[in-house]
C-alpha atoms as a PDB file:
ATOM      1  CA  UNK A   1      17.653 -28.906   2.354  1.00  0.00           C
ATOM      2  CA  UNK A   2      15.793 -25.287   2.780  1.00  0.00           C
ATOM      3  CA  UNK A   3      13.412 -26.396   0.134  1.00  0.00           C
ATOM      4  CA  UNK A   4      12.135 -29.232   1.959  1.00  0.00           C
ATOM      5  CA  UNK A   5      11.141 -27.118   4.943  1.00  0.00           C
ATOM      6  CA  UNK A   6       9.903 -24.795   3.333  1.00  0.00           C
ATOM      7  CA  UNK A   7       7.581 -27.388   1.853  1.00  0.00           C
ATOM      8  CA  UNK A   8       7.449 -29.111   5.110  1.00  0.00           C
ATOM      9  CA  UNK A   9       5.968 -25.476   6.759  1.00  0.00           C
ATOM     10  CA  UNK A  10       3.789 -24.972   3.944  1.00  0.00           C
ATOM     11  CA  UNK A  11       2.156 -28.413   4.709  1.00  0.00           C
ATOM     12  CA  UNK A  12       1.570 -27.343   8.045  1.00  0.00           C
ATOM     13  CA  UNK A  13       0.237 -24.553   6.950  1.00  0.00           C
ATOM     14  CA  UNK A  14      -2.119 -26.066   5.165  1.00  0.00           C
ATOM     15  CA  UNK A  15      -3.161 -28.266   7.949  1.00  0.00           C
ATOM     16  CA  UNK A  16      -3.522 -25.320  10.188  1.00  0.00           C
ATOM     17  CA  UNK A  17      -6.129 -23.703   7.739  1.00  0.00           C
ATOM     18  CA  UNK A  18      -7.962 -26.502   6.741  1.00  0.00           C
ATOM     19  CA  UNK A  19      -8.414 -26.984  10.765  1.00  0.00           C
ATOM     20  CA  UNK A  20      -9.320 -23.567  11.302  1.00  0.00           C
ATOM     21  CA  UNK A  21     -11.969 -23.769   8.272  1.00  0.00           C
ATOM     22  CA  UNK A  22     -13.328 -26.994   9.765  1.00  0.00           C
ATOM     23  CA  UNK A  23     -13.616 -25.216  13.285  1.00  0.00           C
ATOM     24  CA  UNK A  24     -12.384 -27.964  15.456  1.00  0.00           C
ATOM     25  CA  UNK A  25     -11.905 -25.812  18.596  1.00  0.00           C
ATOM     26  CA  UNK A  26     -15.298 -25.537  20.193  1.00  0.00           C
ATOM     27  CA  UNK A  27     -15.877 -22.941  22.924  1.00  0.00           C
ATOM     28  CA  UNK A  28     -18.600 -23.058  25.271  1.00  0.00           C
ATOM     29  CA  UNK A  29     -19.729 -20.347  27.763  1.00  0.00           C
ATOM     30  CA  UNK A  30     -19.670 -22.212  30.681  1.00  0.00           C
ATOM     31  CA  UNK A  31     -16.618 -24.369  30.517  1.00  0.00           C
ATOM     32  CA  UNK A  32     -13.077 -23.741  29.201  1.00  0.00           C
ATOM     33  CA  UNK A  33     -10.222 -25.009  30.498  1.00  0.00           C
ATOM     34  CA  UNK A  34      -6.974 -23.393  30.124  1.00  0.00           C
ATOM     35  CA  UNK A  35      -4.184 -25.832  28.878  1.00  0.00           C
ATOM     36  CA  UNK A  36      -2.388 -24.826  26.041  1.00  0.00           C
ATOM     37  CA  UNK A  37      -1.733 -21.209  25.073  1.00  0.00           C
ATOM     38  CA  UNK A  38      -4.605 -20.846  22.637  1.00  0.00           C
ATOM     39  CA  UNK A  39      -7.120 -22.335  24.855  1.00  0.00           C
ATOM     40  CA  UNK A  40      -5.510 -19.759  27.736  1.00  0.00           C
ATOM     41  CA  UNK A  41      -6.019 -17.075  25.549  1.00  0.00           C
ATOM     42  CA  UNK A  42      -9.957 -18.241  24.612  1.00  0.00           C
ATOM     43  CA  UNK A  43     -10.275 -18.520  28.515  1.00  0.00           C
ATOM     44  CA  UNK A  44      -9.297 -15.167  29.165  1.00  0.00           C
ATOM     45  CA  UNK A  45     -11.283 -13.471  25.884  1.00  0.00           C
ATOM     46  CA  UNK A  46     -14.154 -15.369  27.167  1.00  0.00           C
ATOM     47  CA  UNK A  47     -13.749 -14.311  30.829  1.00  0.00           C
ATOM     48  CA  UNK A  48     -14.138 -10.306  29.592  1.00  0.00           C
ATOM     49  CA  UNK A  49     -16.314 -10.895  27.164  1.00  0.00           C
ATOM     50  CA  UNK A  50     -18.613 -12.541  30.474  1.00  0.00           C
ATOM     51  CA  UNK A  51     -17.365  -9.507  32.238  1.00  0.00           C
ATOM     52  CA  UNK A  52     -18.333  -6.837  29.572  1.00  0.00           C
ATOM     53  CA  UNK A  53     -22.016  -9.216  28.064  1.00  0.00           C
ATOM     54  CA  UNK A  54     -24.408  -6.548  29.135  1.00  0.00           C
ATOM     55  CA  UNK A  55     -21.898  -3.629  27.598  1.00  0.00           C
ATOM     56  CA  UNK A  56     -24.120  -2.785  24.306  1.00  0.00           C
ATOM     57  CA  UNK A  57     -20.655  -0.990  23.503  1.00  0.00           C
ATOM     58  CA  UNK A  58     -18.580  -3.985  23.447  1.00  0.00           C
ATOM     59  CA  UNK A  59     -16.565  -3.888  20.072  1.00  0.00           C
ATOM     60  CA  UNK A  60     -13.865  -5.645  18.463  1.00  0.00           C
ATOM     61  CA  UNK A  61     -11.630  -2.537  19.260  1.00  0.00           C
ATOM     62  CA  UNK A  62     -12.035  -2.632  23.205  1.00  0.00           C
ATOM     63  CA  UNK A  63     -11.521  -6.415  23.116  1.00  0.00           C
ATOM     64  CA  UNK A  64      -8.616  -5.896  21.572  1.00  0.00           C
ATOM     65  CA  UNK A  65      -7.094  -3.605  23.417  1.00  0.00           C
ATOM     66  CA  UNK A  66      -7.994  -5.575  26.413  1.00  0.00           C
ATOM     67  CA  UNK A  67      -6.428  -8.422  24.766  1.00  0.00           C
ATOM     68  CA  UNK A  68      -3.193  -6.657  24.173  1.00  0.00           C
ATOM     69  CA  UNK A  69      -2.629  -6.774  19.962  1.00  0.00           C
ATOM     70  CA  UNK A  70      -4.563  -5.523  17.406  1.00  0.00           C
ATOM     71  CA  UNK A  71      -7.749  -5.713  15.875  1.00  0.00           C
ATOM     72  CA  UNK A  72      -6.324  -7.338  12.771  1.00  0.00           C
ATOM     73  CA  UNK A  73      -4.137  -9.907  14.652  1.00  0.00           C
ATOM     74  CA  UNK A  74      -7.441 -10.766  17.247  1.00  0.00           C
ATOM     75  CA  UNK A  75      -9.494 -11.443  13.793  1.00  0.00           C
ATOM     76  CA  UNK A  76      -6.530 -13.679  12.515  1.00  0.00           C
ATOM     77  CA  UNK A  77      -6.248 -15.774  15.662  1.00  0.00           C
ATOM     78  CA  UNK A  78     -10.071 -16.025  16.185  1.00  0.00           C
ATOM     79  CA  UNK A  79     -10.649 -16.872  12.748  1.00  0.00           C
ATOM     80  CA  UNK A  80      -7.575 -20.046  13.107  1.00  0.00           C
ATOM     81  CA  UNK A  81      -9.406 -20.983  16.461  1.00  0.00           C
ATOM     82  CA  UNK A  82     -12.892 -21.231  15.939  1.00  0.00           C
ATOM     83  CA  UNK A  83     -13.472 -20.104  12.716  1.00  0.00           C
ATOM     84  CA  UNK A  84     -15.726 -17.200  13.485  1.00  0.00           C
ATOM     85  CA  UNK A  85     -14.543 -13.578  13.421  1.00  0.00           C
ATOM     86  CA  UNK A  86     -14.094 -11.647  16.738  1.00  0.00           C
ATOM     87  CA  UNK A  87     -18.126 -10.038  15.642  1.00  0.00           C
ATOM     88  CA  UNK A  88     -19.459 -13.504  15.911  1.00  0.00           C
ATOM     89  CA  UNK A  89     -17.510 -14.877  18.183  1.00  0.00           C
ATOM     90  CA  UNK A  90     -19.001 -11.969  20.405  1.00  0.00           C
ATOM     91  CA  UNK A  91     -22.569 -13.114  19.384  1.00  0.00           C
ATOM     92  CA  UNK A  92     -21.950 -16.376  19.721  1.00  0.00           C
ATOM     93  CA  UNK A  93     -21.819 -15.842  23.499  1.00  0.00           C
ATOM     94  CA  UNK A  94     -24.367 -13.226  24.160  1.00  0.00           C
ATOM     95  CA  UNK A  95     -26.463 -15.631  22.428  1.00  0.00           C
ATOM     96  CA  UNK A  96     -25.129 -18.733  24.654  1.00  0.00           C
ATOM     97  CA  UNK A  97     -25.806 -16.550  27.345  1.00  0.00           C
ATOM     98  CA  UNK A  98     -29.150 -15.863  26.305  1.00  0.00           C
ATOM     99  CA  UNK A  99     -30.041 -19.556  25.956  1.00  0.00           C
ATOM    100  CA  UNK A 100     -28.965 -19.958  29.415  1.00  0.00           C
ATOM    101  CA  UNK A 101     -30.758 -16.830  30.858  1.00  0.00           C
ATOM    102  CA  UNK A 102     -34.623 -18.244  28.404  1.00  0.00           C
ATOM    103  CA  UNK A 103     -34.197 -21.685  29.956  1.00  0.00           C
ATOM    104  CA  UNK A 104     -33.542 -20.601  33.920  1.00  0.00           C
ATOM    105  CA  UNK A 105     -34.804 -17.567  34.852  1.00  0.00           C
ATOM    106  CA  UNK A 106     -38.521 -16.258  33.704  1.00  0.00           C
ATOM    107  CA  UNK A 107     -37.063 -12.772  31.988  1.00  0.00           C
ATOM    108  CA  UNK A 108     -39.146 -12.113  29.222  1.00  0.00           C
ATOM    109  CA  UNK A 109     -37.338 -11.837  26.028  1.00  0.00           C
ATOM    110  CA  UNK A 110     -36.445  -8.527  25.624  1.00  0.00           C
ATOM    111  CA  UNK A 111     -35.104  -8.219  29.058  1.00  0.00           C
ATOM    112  CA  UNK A 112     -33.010 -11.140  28.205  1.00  0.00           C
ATOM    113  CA  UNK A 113     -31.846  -9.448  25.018  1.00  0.00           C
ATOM    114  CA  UNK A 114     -30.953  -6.672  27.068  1.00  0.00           C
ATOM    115  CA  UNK A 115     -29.293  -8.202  29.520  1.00  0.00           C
ATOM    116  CA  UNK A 116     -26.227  -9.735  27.094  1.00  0.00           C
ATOM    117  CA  UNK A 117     -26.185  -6.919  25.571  1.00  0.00           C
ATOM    118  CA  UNK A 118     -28.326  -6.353  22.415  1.00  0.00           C
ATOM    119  CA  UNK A 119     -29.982  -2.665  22.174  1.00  0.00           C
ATOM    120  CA  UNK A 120     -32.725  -3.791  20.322  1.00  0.00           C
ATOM    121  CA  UNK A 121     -34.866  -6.945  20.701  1.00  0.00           C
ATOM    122  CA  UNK A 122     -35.676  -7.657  16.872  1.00  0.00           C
ATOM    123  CA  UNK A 123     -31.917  -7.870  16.142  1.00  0.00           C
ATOM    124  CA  UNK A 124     -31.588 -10.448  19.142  1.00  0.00           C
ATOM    125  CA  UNK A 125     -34.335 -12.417  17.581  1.00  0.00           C
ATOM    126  CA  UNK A 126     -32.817 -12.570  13.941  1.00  0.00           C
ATOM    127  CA  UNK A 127     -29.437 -13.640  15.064  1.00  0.00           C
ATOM    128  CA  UNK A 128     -30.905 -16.293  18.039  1.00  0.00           C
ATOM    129  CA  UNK A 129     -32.776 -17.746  15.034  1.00  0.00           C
ATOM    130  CA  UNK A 130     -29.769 -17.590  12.869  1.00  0.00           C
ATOM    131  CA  UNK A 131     -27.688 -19.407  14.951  1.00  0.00           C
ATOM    132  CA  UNK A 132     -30.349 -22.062  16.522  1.00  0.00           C
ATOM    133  CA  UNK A 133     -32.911 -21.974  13.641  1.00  0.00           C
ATOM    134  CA  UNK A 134     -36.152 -20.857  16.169  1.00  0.00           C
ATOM    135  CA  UNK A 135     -36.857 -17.716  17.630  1.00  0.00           C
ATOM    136  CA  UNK A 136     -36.322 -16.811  20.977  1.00  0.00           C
ATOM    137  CA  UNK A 137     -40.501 -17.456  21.934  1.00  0.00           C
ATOM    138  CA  UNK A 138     -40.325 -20.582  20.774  1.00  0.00           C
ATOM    139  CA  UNK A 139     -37.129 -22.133  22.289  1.00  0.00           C
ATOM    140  CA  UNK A 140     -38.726 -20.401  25.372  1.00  0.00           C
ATOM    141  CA  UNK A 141     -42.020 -22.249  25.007  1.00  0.00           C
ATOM    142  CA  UNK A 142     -40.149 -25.667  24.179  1.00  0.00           C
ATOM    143  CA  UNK A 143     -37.981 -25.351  27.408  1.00  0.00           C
ATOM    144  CA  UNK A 144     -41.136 -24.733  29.342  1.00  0.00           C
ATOM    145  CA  UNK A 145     -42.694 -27.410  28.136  1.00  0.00           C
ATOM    146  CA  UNK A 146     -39.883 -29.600  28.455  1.00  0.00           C
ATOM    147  CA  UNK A 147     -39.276 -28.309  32.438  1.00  0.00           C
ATOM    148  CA  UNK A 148     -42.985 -29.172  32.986  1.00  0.00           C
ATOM    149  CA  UNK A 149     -42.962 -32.874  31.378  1.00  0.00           C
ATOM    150  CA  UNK A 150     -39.908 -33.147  33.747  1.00  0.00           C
ATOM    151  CA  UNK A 151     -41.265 -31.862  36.745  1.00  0.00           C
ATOM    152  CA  UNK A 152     -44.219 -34.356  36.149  1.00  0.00           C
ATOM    153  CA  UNK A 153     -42.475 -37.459  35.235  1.00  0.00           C
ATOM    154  CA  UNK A 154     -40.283 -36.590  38.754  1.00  0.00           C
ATOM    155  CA  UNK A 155     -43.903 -37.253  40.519  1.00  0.00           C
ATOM    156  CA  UNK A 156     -44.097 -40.336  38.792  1.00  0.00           C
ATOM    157  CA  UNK A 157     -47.134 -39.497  36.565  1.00  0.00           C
ATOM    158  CA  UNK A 158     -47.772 -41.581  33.419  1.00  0.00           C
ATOM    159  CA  UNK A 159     -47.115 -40.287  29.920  1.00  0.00           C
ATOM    160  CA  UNK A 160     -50.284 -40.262  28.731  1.00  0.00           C
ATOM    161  CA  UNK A 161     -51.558 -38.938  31.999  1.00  0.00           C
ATOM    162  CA  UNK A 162     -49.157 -35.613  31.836  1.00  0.00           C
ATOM    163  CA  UNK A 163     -50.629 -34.869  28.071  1.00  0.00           C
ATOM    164  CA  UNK A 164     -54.105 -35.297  29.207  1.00  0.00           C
ATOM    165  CA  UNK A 165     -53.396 -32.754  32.177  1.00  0.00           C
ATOM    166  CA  UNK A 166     -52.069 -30.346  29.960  1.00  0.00           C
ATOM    167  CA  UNK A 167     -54.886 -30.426  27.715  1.00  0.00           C
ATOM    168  CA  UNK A 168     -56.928 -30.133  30.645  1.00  0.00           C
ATOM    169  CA  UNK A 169     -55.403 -26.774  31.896  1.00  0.00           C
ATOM    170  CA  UNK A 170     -55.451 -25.573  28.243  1.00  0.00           C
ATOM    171  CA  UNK A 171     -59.050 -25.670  27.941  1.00  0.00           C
ATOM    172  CA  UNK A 172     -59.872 -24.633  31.765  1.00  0.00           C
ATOM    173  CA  UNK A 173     -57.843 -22.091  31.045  1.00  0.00           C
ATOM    174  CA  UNK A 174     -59.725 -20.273  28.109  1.00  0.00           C
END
């Protein structure tokens, strides 16, 4: 009888890692619901990391702390969750926060790199084109671009109108 549990709990081990590995909790700056314990405690990690995103200092060690256990046990619960460690986990939403900050406000980059958090600007460009394969300039002149073909369709201009506009303003503009 104990050796079938204890194969029984080493199955569900086994499903718990191979879940973790496949990172089938997704977290998202904007929206988390709190539910279930773990998603209470990803609300709440996310809430002070929000609170803390322009603190250059923000470390592993003072989220944990804040968190109430260890560093060790934050990695190990992280890692199960999303499958990132607490470091990119951290990263993962300055740089969310970043996207956010490129496509709604008119910050240039570094400022934006400053503001969630990163000391220096080339570091913030490595990891935003680590994680969404572009650098900063260019998602920032794609969401421009984007906004304006919006804002024109909205006043019910024709496609090939809006690219022959834009043309237009490029070469008045030189």
């Amino acid at each position: 009888m104990k050796k079938r549990r204890a194969f029984r709990t080493s199955d569900k081990l086994r499903k718990t890692y191979k879940r973790a590995s496949q990172g089938q909790i997704k977290v998202y700056f904007e929206q988390v619901d709190a539910q279930t314990g773990n998603e209470k405690f990803l609300s709440e990690l996310i809430e002070y990391i929000k609170q803390n995103i322009s603190n250059p200092n923000l470390s592993v060690e003072t989220t944990s702390r804040e968190m109430k256990m260890c560093r060790v046990s934050l990695y190990k619960k992280l890692k199960m969750l999303t499958g990132k460690s607490p470091v990119e986990f951290i990263q993962a939403i300055r740089l969310q926060k970043a996207v956010h900050l490129l496509e709604n406000t008119e910050m240039k980059i570094n400022q934006v790199a400053s503001e969630v958090g990163f000391e220096a600007p080339q570091y913030f460009a490595k990891l935003f084109k680590r994680e969404y394969d572009m650098l900063p300039s260019t998602y920032v002149r794609f969401a421009r671009k984007a906004k304006a073909e919006v804002i024109l369709s909205a006043m019910g201009w024709p496609v090939q109108l809006k690219s022959q506009v834009l043309i237009k303003r490029s070469i008045t503009n030189k």
